[in-house]
N, C-alpha and C. Protein backbone atom coordinates (compact mmCIF):
# COMPACT_ATOMS: atom_id res chain seq x y z
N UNK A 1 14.66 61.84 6.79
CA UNK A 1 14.03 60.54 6.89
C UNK A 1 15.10 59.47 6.73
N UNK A 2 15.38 58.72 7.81
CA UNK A 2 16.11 57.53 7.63
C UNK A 2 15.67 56.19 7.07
N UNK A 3 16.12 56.03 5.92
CA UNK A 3 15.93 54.38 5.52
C UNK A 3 16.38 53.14 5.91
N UNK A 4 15.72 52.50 6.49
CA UNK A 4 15.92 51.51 7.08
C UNK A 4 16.15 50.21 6.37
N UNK A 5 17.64 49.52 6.29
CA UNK A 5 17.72 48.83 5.51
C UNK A 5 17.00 47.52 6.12
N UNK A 6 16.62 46.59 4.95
CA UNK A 6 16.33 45.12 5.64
C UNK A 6 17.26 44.43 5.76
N UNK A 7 16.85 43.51 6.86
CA UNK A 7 18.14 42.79 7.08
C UNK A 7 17.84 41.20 6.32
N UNK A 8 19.22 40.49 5.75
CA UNK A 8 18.79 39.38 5.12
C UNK A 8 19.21 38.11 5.81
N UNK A 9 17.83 37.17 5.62
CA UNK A 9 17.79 36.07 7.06
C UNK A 9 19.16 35.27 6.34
N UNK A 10 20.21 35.35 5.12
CA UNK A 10 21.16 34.72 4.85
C UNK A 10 22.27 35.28 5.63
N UNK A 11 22.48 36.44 5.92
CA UNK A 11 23.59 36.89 6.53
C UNK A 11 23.25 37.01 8.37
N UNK A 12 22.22 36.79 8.10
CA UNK A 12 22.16 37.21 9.88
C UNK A 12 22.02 36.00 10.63
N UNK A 13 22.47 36.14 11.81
CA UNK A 13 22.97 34.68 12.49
C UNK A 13 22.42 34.87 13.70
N UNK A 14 21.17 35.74 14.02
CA UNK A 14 20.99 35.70 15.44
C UNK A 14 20.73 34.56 16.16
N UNK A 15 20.30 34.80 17.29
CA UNK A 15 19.75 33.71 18.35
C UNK A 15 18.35 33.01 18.17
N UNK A 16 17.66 34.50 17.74
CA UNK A 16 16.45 34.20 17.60
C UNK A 16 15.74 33.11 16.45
N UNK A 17 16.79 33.36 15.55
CA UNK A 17 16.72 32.84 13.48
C UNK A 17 17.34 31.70 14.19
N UNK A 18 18.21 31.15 14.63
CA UNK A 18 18.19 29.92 15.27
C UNK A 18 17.48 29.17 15.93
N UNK A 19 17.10 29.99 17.05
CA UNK A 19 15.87 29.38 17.67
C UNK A 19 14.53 28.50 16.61
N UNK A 20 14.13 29.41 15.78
CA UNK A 20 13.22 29.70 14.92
C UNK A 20 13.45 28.57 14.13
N UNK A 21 14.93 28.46 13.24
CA UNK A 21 15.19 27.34 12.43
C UNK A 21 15.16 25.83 13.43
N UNK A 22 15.63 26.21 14.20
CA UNK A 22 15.58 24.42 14.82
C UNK A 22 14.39 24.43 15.03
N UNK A 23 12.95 24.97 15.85
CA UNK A 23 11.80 24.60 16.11
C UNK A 23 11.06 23.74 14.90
N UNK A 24 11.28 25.16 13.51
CA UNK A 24 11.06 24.13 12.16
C UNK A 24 11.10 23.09 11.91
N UNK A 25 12.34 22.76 12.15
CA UNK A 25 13.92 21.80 11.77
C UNK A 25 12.95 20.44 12.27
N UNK A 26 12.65 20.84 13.62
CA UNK A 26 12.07 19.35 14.79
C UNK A 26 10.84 19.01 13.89
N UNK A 27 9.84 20.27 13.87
CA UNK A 27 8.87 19.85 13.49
C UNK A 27 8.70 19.01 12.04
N UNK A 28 9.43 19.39 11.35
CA UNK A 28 9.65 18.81 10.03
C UNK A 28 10.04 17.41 10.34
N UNK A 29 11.17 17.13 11.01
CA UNK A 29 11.54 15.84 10.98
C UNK A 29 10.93 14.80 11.99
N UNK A 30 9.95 15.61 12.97
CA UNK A 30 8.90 14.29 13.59
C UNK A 30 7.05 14.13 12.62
N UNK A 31 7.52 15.20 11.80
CA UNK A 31 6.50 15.25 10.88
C UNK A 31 6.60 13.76 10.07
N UNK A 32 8.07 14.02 9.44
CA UNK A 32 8.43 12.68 8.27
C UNK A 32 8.37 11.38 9.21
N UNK A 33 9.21 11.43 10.31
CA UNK A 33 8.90 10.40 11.19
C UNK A 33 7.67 9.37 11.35
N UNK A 34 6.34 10.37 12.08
CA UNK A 34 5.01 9.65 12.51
C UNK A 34 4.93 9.64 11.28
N UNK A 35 4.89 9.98 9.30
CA UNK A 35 4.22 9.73 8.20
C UNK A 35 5.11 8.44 7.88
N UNK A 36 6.60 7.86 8.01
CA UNK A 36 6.80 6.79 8.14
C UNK A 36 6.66 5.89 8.74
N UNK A 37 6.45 6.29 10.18
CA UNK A 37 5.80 5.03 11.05
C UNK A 37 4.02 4.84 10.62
N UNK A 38 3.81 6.03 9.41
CA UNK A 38 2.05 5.79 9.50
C UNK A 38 2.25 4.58 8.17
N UNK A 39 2.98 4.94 7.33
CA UNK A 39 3.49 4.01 5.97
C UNK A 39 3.71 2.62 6.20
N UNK A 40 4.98 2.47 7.04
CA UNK A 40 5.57 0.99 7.94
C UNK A 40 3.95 0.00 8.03
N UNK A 41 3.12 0.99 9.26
CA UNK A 41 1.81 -0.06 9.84
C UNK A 41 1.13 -0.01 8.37
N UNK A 42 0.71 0.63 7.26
CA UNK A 42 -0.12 0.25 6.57
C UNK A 42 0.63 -0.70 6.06
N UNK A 43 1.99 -1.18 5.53
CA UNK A 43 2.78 -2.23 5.19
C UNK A 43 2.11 -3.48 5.80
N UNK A 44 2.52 -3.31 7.33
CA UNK A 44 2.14 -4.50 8.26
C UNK A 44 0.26 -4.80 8.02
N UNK A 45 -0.24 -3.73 8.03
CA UNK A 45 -1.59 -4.44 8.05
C UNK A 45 -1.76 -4.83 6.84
N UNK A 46 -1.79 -4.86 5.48
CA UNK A 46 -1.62 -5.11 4.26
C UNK A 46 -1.47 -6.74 4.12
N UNK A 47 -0.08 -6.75 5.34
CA UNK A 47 0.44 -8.61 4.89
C UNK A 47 -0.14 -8.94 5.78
N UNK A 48 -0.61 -9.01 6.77
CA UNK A 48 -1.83 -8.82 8.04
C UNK A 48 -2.81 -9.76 6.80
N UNK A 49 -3.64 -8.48 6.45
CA UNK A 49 -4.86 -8.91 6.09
C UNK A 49 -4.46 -9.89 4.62
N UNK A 50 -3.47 -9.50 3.86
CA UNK A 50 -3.51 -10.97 3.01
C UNK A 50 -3.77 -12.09 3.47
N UNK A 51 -2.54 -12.70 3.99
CA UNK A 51 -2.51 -13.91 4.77
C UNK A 51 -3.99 -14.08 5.20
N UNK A 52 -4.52 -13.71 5.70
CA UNK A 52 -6.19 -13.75 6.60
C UNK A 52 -7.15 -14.51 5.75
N UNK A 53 -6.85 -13.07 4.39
CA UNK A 53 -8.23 -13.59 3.45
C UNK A 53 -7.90 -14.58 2.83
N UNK A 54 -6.89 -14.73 2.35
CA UNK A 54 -6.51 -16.04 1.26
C UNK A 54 -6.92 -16.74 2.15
N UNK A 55 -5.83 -17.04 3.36
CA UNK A 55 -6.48 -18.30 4.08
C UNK A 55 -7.72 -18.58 4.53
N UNK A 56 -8.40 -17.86 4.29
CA UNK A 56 -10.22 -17.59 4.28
C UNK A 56 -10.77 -18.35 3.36
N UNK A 57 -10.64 -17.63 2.18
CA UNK A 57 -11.25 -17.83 0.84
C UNK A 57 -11.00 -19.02 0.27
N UNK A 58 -9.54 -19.33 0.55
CA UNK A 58 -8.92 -20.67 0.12
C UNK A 58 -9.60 -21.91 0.71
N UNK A 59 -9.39 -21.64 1.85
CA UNK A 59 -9.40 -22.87 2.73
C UNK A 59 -11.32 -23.53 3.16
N UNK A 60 -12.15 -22.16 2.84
CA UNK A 60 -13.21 -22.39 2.75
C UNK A 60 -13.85 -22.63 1.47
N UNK A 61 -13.91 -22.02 0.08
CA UNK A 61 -14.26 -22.75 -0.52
C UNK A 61 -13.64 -23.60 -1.51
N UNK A 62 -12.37 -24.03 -0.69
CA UNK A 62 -12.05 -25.09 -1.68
C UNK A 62 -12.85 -26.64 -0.78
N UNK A 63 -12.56 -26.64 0.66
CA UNK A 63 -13.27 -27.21 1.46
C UNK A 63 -14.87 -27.26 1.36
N UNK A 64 -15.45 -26.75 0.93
CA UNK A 64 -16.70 -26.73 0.35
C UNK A 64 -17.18 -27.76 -0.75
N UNK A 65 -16.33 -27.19 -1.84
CA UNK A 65 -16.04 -27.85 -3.22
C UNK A 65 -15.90 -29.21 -3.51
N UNK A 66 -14.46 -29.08 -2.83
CA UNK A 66 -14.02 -30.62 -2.46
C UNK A 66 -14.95 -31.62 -1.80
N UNK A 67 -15.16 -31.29 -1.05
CA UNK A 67 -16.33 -32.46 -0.40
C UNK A 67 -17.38 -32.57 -1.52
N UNK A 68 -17.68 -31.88 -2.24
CA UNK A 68 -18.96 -32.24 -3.31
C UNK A 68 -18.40 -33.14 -4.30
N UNK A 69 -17.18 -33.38 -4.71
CA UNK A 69 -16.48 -33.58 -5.55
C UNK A 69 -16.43 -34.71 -4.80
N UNK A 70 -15.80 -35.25 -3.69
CA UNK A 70 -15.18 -36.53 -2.83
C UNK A 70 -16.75 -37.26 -2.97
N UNK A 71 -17.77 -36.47 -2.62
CA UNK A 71 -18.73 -36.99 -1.88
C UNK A 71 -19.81 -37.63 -3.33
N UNK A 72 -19.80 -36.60 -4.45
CA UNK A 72 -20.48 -37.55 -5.78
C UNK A 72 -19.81 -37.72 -6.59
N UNK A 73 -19.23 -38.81 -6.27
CA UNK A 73 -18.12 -39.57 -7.83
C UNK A 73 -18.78 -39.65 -8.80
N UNK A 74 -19.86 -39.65 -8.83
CA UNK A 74 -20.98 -39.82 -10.31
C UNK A 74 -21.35 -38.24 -10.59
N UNK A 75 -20.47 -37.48 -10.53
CA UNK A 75 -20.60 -36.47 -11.14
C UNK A 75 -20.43 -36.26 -13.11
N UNK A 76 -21.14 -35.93 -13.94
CA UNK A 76 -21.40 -35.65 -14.98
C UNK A 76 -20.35 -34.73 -15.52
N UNK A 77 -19.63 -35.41 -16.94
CA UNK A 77 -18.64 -34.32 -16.99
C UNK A 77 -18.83 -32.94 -17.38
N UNK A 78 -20.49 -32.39 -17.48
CA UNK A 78 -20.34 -30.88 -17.42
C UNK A 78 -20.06 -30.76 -16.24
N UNK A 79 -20.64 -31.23 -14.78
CA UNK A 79 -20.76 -30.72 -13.08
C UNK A 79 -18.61 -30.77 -13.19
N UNK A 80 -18.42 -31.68 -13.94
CA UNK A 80 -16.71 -31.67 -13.57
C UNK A 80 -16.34 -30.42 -14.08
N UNK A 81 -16.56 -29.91 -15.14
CA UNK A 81 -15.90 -28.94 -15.97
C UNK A 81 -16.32 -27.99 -15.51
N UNK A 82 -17.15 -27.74 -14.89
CA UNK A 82 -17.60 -26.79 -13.91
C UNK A 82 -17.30 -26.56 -12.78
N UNK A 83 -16.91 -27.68 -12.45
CA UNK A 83 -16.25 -27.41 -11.35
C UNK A 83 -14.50 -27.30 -11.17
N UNK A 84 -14.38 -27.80 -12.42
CA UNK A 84 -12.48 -27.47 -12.98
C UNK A 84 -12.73 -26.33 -13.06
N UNK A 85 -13.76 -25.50 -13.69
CA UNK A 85 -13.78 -23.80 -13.85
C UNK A 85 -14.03 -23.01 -12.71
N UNK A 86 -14.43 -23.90 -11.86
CA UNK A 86 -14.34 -22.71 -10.69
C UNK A 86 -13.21 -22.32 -10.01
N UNK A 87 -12.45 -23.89 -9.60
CA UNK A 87 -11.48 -23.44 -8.75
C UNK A 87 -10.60 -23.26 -9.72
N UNK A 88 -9.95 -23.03 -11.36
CA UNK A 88 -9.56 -22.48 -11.39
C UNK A 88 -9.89 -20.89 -11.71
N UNK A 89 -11.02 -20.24 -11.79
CA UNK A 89 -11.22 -18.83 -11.19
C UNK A 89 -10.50 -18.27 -10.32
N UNK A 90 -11.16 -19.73 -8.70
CA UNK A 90 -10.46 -19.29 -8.05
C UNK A 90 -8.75 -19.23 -7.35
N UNK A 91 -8.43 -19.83 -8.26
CA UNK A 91 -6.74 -19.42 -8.27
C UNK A 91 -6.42 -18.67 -8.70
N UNK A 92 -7.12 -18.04 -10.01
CA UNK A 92 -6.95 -16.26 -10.59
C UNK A 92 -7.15 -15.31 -9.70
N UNK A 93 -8.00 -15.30 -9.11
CA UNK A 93 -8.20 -14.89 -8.34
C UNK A 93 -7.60 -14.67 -7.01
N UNK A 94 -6.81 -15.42 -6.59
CA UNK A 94 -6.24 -15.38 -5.21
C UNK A 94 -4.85 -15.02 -6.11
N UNK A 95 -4.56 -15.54 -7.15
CA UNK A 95 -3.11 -15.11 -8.02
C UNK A 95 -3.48 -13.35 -7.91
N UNK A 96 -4.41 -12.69 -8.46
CA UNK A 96 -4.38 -11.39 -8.61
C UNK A 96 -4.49 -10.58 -7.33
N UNK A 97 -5.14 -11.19 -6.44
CA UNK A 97 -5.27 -10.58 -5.04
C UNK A 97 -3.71 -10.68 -4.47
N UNK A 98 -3.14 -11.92 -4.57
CA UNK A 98 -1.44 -11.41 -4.31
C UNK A 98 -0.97 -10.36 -5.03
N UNK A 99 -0.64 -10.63 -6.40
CA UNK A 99 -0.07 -9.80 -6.97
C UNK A 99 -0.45 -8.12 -6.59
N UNK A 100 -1.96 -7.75 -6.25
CA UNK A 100 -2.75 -6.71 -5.94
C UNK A 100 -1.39 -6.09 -4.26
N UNK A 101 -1.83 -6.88 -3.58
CA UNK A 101 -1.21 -6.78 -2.25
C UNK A 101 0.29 -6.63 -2.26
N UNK A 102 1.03 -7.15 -3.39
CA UNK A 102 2.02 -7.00 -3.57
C UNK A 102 2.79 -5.76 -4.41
N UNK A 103 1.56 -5.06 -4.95
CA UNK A 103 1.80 -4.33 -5.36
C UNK A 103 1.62 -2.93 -4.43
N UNK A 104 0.33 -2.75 -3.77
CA UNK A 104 0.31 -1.97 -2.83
C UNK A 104 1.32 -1.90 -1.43
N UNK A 105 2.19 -2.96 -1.41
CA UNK A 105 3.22 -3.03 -0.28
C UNK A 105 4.04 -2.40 -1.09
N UNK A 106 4.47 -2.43 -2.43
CA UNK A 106 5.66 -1.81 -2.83
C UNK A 106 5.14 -0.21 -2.64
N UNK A 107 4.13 0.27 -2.78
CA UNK A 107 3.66 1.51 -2.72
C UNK A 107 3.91 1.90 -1.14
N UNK A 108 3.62 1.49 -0.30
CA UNK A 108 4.04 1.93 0.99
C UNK A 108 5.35 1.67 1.32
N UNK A 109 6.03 0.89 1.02
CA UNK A 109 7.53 0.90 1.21
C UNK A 109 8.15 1.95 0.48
N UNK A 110 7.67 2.40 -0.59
CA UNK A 110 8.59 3.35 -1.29
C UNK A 110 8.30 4.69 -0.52
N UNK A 111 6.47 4.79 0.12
CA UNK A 111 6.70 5.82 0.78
C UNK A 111 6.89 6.21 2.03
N UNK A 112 7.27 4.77 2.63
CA UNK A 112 7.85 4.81 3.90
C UNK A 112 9.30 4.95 4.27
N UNK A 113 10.25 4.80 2.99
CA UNK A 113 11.39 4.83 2.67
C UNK A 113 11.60 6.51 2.55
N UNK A 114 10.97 6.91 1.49
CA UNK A 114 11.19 8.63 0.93
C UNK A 114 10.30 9.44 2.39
N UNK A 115 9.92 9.13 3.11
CA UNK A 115 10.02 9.74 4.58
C UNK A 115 11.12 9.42 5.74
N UNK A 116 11.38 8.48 5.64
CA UNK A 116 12.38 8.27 6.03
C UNK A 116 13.78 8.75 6.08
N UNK A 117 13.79 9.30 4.68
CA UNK A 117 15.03 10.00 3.99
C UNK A 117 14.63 11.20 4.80
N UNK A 118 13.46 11.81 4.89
CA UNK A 118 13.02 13.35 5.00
C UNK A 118 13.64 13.86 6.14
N UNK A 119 13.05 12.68 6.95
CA UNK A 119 13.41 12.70 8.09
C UNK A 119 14.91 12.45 8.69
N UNK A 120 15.33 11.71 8.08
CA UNK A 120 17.06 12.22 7.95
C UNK A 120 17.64 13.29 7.68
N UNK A 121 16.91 13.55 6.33
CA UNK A 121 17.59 15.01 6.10
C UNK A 121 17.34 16.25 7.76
N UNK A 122 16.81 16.44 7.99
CA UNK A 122 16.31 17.27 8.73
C UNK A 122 16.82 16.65 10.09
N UNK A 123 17.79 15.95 10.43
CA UNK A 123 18.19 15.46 11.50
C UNK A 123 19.16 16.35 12.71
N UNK A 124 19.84 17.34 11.53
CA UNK A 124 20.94 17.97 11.97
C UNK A 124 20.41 19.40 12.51
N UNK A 125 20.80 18.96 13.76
CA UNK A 125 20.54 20.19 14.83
C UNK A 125 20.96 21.35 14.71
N UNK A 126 20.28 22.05 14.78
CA UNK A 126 20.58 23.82 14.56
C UNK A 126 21.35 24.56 13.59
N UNK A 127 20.37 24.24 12.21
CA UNK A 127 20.82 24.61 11.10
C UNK A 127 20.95 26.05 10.63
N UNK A 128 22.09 26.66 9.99
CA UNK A 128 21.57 27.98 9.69
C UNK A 128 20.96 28.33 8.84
N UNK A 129 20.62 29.50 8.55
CA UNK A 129 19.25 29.79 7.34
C UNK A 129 19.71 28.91 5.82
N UNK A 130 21.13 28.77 5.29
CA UNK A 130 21.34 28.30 4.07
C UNK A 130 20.62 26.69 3.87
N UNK A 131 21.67 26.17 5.36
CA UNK A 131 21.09 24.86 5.71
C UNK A 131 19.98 24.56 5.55
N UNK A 132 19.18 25.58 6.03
CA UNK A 132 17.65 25.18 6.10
C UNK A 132 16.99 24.93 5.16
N UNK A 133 17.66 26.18 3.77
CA UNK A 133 17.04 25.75 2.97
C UNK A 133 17.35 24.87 1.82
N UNK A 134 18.81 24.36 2.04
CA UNK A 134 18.90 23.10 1.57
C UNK A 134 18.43 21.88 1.83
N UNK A 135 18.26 22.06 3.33
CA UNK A 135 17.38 20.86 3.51
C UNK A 135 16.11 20.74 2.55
N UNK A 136 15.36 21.95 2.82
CA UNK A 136 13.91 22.14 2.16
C UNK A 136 14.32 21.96 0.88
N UNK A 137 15.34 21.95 0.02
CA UNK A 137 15.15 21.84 -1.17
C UNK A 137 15.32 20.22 -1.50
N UNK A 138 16.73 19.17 -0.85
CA UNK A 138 16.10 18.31 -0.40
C UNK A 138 15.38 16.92 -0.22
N UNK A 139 14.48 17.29 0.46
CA UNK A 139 13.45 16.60 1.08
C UNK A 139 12.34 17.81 -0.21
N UNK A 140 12.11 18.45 -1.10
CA UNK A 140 11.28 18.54 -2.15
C UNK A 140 11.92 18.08 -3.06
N UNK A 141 13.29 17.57 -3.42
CA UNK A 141 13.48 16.70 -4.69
C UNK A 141 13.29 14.90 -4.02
N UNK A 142 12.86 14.50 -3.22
CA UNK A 142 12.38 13.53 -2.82
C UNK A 142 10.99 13.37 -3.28
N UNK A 143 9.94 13.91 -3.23
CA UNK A 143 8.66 14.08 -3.96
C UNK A 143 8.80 14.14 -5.33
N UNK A 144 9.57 14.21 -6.30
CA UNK A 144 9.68 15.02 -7.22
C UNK A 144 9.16 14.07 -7.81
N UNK A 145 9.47 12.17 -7.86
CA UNK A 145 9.04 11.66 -8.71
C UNK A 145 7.76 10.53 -8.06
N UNK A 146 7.39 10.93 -7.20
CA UNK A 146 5.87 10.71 -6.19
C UNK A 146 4.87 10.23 -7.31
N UNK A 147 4.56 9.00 -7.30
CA UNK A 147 2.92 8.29 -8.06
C UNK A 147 2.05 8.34 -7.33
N UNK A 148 0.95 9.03 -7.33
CA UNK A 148 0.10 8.49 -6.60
C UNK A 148 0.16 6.85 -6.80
N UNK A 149 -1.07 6.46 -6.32
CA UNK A 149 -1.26 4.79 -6.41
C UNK A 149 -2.13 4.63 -8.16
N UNK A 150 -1.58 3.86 -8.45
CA UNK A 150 -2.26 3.51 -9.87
C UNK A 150 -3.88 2.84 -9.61
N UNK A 151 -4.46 2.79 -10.38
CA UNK A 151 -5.77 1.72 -10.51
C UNK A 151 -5.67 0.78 -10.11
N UNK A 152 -6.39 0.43 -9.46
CA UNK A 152 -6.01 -0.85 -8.71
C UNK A 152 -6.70 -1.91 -9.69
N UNK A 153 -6.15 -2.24 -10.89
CA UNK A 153 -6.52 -3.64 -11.78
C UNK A 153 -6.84 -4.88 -10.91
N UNK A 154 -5.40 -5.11 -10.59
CA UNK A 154 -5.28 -6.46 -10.20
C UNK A 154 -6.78 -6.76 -8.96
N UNK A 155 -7.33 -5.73 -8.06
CA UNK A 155 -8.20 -6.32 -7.49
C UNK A 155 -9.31 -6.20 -7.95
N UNK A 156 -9.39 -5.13 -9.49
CA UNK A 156 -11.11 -5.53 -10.17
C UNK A 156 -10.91 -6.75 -11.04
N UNK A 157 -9.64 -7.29 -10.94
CA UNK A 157 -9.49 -8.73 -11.65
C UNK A 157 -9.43 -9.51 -10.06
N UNK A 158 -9.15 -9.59 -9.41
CA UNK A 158 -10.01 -10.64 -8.29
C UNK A 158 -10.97 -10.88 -7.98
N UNK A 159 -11.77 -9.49 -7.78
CA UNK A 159 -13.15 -9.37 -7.76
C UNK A 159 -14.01 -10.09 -8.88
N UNK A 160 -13.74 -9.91 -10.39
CA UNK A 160 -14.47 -10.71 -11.37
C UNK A 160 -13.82 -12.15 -11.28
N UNK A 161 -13.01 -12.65 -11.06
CA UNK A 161 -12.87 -13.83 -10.85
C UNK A 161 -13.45 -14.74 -9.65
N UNK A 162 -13.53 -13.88 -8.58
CA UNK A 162 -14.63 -14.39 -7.29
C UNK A 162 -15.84 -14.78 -8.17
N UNK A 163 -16.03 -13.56 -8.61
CA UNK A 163 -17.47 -13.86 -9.69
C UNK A 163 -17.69 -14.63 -10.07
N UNK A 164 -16.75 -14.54 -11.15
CA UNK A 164 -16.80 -15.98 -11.76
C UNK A 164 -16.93 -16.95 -11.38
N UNK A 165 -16.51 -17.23 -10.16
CA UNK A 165 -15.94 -18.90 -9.19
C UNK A 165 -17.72 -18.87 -9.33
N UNK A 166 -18.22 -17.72 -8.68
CA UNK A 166 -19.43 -18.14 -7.68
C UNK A 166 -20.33 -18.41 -8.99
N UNK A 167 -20.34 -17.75 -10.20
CA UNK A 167 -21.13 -18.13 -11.18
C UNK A 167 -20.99 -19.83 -11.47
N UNK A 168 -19.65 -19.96 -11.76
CA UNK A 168 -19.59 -21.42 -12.36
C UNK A 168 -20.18 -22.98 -11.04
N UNK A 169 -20.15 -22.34 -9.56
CA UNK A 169 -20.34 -23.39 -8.58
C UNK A 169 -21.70 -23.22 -9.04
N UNK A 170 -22.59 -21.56 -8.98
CA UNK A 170 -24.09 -21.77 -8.68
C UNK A 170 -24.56 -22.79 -9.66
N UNK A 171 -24.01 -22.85 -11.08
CA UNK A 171 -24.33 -23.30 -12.66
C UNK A 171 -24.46 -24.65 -12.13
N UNK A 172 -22.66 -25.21 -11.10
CA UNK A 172 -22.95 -26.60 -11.27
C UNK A 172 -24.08 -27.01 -10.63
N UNK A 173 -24.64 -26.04 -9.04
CA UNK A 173 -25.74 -26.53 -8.42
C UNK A 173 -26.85 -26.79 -9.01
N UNK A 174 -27.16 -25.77 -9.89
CA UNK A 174 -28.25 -25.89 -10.78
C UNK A 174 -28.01 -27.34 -11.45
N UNK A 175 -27.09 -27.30 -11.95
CA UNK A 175 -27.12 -28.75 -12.70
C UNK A 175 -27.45 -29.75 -11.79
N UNK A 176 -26.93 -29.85 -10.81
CA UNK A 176 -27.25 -30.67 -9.73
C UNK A 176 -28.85 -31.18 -9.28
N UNK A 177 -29.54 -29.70 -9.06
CA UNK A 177 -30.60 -30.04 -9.13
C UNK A 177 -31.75 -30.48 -9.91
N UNK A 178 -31.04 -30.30 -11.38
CA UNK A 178 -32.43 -30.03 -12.21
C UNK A 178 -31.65 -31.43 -12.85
């Protein structure tokens, strides 16, 4: 009975283990690729949609406000203080929704960056088996210190400060009316 030794993919250099490693090789590095170009656009839509809403939120109800304010100078200094408390809510509010947005851009830049790397690493054409798995080792000490995304505070502190705004305007209406 002959024993058949195995052969080890470190010493052997065929055509085929080449073949094999570069197909990997590609796939890996248009893998990191499209997950950085998927990182990049969530970047872009992020400052996209900031800009949008602030200039939304801002520009409408301070424009709202203001005219009530321009329009009854005989406002009562609770309707004032009430209305000093809203808009500043709403500057907490648009303060934390930046800071929020600014924080989630650093989260996609870092992981549009550490794909980026991946995808470098894995650039070099027709690696042999050692290569390969240095690469793989790597592009896994690139993950190594990976956060997911934290709690997103800063926007359940925008959100209660919207609140707030809208509590302290309804209060002044009420005052208004009654």
């Amino acid at each position: 009975m002959e024993i058949k030794e195995e052969s080890n993919p470190t010493t052997r250099d065929s055509k085929d283990l080449r073949v094999m490693l570069e197909e990997l090789r590609r796939q890996a590095k248009d893998r990191h690729f499209s997950r950085a170009n998927l990182w990049n656009g969530e970047v872009n839509k992020i400052e996209s949609e900031l800009r949008n809403i602030s200039f939304i939120i801002s520009t409408t109800l301070i424009t709202i406000t203001a005219s009530s304010f321009f329009i009854n100078s005989k406002m009562t200094a609770a309707e004032t203080t009430l209305l000093a408390l809203f808009w500043f809510s709403l500057a907490l509010s648009l303060i934390c929704g930046f800071i929020e947005h600014l924080r989630i851009r650093k989260f996609f830049l870092e992981a549009a960056r550490r794909e980026s790397n991946a995808e470098r690493t894995w650039s070099k054409v027709f690696p042999s088996w050692d290569e390969y798995q240095q690469f793989t080792n790597e592009v896994d000490k690139l993950y190594i210190h990976f956060k997911d995304e934290e709690i997103p505070t800063f926007l359940y502190m925008q959100l209660f400060f919207i609140f707030m705004a809208l509590v302290f305007l309804v209060w002044k209406s009420l005052l208004i009316v009654y």
